[in-house]
C-alpha atoms as a PDB file:
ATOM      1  CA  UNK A   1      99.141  -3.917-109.433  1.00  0.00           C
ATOM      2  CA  UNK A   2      98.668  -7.130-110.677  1.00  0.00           C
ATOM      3  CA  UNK A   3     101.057  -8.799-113.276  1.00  0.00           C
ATOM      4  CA  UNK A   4      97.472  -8.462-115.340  1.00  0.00           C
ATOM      5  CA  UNK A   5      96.471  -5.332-115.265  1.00  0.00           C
ATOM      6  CA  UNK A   6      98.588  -3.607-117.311  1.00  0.00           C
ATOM      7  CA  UNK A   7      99.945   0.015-118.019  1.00  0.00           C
ATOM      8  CA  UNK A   8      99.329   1.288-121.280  1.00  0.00           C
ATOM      9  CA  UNK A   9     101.309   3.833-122.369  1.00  0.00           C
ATOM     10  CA  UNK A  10      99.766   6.903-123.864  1.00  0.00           C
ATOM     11  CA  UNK A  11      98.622   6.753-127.250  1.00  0.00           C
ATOM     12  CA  UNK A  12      98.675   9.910-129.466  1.00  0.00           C
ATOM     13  CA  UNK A  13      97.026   9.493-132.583  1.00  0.00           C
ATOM     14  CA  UNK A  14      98.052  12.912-134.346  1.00  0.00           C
ATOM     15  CA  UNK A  15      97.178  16.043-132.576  1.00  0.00           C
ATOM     16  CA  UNK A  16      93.319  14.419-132.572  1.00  0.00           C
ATOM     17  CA  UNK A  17      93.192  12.562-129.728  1.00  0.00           C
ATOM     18  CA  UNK A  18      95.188  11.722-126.826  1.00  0.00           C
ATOM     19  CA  UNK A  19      94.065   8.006-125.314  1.00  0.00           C
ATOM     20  CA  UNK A  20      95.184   6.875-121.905  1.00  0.00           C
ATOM     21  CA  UNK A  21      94.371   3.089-120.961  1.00  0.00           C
ATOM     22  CA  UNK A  22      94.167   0.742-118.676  1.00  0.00           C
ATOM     23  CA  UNK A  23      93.395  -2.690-118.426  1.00  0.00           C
ATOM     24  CA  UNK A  24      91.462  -4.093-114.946  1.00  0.00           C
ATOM     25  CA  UNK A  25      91.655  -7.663-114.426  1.00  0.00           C
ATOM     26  CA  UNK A  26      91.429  -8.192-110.828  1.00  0.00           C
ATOM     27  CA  UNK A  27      89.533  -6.523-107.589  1.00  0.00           C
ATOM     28  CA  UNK A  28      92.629  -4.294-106.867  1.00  0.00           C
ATOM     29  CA  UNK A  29      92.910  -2.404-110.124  1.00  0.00           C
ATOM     30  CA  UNK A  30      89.895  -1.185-109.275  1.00  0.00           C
ATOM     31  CA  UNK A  31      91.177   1.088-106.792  1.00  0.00           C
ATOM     32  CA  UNK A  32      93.433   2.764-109.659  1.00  0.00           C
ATOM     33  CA  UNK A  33      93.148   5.928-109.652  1.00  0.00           C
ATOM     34  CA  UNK A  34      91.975   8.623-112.464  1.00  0.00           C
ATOM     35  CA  UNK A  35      92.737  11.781-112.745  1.00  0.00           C
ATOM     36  CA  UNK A  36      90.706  13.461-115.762  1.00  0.00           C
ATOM     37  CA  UNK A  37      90.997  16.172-117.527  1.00  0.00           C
ATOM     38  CA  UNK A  38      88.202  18.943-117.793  1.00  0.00           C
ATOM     39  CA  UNK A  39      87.566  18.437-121.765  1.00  0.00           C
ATOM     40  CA  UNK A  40      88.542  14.569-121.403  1.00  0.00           C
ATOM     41  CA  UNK A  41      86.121  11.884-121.203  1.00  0.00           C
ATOM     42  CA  UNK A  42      86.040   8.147-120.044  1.00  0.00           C
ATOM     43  CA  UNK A  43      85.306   5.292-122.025  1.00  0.00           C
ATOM     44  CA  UNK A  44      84.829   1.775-121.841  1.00  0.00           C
ATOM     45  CA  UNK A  45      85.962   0.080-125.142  1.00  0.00           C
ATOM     46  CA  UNK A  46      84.120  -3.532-124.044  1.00  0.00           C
ATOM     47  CA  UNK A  47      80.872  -1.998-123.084  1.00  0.00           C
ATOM     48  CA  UNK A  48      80.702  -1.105-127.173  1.00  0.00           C
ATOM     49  CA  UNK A  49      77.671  -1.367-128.905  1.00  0.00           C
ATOM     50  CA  UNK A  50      75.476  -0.330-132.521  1.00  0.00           C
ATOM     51  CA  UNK A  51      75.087   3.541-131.055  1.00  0.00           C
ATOM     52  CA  UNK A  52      78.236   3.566-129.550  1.00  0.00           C
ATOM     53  CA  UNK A  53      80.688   1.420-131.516  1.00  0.00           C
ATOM     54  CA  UNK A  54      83.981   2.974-129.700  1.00  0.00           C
ATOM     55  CA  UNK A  55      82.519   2.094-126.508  1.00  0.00           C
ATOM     56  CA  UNK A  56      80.245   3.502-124.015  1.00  0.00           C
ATOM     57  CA  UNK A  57      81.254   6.748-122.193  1.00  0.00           C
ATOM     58  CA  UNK A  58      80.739   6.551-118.377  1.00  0.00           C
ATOM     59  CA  UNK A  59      81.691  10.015-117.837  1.00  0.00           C
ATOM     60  CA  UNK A  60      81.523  13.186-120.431  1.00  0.00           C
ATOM     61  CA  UNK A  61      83.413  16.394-120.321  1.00  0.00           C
ATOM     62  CA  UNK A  62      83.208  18.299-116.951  1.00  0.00           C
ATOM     63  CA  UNK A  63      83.781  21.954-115.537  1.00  0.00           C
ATOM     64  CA  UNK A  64      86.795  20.918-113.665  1.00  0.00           C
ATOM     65  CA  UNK A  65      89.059  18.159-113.277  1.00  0.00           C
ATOM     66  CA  UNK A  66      87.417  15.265-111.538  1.00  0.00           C
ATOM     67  CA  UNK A  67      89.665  12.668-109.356  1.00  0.00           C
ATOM     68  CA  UNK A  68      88.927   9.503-108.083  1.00  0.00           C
ATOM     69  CA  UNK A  69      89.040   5.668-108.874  1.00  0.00           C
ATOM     70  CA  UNK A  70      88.092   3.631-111.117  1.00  0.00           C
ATOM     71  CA  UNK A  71      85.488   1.995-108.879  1.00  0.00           C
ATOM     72  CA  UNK A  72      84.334   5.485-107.921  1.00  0.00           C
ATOM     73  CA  UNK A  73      83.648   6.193-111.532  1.00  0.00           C
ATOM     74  CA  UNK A  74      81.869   2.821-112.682  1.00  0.00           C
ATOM     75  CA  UNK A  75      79.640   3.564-108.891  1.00  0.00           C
ATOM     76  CA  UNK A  76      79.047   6.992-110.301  1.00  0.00           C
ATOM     77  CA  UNK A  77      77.776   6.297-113.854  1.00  0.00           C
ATOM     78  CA  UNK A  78      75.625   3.598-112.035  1.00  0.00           C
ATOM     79  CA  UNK A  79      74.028   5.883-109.654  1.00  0.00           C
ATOM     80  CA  UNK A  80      73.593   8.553-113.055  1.00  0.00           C
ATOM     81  CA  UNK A  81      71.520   5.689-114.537  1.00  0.00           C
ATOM     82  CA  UNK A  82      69.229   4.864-111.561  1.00  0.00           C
ATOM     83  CA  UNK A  83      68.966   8.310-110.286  1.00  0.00           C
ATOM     84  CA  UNK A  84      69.622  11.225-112.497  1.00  0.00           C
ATOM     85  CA  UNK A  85      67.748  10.454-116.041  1.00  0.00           C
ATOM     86  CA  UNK A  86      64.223  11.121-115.990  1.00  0.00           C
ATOM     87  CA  UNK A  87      62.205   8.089-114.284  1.00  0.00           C
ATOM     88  CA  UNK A  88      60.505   7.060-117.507  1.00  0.00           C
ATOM     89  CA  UNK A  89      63.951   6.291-118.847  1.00  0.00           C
ATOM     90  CA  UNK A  90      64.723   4.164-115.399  1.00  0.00           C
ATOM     91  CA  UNK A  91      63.073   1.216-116.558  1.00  0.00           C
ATOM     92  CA  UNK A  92      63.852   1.120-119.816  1.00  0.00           C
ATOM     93  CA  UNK A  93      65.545  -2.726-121.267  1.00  0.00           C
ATOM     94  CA  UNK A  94      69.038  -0.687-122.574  1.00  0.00           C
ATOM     95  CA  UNK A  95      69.016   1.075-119.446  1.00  0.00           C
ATOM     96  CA  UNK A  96      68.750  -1.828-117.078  1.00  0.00           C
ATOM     97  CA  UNK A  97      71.252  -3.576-119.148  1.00  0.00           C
ATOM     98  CA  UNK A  98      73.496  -0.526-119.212  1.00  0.00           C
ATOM     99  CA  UNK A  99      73.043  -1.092-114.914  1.00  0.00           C
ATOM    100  CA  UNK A 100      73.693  -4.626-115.084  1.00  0.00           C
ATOM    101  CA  UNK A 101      76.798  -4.414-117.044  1.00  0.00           C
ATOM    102  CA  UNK A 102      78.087  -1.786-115.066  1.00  0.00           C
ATOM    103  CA  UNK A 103      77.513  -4.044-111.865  1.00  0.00           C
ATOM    104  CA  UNK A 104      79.309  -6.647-113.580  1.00  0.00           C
ATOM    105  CA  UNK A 105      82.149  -4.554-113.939  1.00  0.00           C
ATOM    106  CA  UNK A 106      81.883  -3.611-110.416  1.00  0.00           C
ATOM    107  CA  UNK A 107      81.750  -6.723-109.326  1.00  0.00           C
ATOM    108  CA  UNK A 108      83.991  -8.313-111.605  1.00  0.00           C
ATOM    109  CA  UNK A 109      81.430 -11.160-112.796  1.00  0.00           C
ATOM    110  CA  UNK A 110      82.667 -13.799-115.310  1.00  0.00           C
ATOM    111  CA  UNK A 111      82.413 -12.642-118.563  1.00  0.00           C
ATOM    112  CA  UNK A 112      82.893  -8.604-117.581  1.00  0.00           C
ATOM    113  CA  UNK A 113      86.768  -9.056-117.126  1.00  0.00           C
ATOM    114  CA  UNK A 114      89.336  -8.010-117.904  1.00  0.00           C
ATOM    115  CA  UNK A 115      87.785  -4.571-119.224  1.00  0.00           C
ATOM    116  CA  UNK A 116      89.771  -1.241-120.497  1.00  0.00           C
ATOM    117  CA  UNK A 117      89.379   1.961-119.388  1.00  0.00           C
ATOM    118  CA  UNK A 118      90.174   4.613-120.992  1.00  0.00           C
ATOM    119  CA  UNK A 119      90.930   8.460-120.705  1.00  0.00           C
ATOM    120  CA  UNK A 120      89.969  10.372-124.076  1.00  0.00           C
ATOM    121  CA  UNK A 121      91.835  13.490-123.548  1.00  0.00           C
ATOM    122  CA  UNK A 122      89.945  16.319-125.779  1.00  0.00           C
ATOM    123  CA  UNK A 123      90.100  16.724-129.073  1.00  0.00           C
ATOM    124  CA  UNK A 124      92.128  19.648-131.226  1.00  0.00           C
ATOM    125  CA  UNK A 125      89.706  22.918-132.459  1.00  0.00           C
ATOM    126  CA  UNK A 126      88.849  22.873-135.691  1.00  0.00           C
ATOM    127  CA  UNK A 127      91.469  23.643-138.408  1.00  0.00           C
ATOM    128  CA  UNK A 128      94.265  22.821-135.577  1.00  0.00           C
ATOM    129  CA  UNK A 129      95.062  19.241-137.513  1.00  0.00           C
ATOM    130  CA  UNK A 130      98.235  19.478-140.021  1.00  0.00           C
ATOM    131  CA  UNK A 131     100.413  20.285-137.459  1.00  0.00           C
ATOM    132  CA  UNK A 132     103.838  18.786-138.346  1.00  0.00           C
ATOM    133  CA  UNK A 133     105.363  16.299-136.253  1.00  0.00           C
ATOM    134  CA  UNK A 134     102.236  15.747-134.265  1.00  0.00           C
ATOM    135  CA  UNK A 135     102.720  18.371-131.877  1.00  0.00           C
ATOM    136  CA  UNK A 136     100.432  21.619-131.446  1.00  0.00           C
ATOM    137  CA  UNK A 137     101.159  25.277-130.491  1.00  0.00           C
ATOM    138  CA  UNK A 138     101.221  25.933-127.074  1.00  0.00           C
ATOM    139  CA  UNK A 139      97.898  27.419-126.375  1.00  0.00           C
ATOM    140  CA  UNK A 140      95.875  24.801-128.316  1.00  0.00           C
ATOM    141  CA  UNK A 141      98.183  22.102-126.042  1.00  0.00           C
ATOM    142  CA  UNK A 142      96.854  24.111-123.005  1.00  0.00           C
ATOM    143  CA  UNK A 143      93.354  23.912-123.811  1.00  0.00           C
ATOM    144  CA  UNK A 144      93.970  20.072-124.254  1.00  0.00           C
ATOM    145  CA  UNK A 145      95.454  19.799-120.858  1.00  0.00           C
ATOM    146  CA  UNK A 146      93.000  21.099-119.204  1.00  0.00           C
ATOM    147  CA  UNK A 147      92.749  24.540-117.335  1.00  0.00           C
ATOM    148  CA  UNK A 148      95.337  23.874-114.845  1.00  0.00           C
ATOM    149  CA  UNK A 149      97.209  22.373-117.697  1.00  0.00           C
ATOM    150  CA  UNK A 150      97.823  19.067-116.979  1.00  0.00           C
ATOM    151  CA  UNK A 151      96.014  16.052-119.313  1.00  0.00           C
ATOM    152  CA  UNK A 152      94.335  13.165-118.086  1.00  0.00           C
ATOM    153  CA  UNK A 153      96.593  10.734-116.652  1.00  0.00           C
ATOM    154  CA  UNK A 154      96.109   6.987-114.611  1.00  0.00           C
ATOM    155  CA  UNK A 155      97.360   6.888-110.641  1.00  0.00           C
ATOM    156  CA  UNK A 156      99.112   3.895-109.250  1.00  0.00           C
ATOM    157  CA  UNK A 157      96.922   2.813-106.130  1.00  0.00           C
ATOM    158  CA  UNK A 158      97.886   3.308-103.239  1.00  0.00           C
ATOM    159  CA  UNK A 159      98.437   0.130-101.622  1.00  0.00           C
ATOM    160  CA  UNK A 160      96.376  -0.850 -98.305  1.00  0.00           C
ATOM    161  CA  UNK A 161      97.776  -0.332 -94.701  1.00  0.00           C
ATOM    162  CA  UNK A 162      97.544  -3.069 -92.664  1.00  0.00           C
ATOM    163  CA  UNK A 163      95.447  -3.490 -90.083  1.00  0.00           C
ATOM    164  CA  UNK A 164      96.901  -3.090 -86.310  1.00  0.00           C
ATOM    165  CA  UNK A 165      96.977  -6.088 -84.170  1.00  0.00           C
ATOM    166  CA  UNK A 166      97.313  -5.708 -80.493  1.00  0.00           C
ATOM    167  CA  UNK A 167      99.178  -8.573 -79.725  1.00  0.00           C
ATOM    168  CA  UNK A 168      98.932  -7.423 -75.857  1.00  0.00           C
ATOM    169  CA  UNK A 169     101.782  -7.492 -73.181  1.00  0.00           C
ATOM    170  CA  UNK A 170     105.064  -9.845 -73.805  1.00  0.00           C
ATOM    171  CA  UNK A 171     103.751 -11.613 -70.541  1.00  0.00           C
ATOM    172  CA  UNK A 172     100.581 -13.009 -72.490  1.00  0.00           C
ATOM    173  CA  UNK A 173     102.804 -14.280 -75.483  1.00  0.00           C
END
């Protein structure tokens, strides 16, 4: 990692919402990894905007747990937007800005970095909110985590083996 991108500690903010984030500011953090929760969603703070002043949400809440990079998720909400909402939404102004900022942040074009990411671990059922000390009952923690009950959580990335030279015999040296 880069001395820029850094590790944000988890945030708990009560027993609402558990926040995970993490800052990319160079080409490597992209290849952070992301391991999300099934009732957790991702969010980009930067990408904020009048419907979505926390931020825009490149990936909702899913069946299972979904791994992968960062890059890989940015790529996916990409291809969401130019293949998988109806084609008269394609060509829409927000949408193709929506693309374009989301290549930006692929790409890491001035102005796009650094950018946050961050891991919105579900929120707790209703009535579940005056626990004391911030902590909830088992179960309700479980259905937070996830069902194999783990939360969301950031990967270090795996750094990148170097390539093999054949530097032939020693008589060729």
């Amino acid at each position: 990692m880069t001395e820029l991108a850094a590790k944000t500690p988890q945030v708990k903010v009560g027993v609402d919402v558990r926040v995970h984030r993490r800052t990319v500011a160079a080409m490597v953090d992209l290849s952070t990894g992301v391991s999300k929760a099934p009732r957790a969603t991702v969010v980009i703070p930067e990408l904020a905007d009048e419907d979505s002043p926390e931020g825009w949400q490149i990936m909702g809440q899913t069946d299972a747990r979904i791994t992968g990079t960062v890059k890989e998720l940015l790529e996916k909400a990409h291809h969401d937007l130019t293949h998988e909402i109806p084609p008269e939404y394609r060509d829409m102004p927000q949408v193709r800005e929506q693309c374009e900022q989301l290549r930006g942040l692929l790409e890491g074009r001035e102005g796009s970095w650094p950018f946050t990411v961050e891991l919105h671990d579900a929120a707790v059922p209703g009535g579940m909110e005056g626990f004391n000390d911030g902590e909830a009952p088992p179960w309700v923690q479980a259905f937070l985590d996830g069902e194999d009950g783990k939360g969301s959580a950031f990967l270090d990335a795996e750094p990148a083996p170097l390539p093999i030279v054949e530097l032939g015999t020693p008589e060729s040296l």
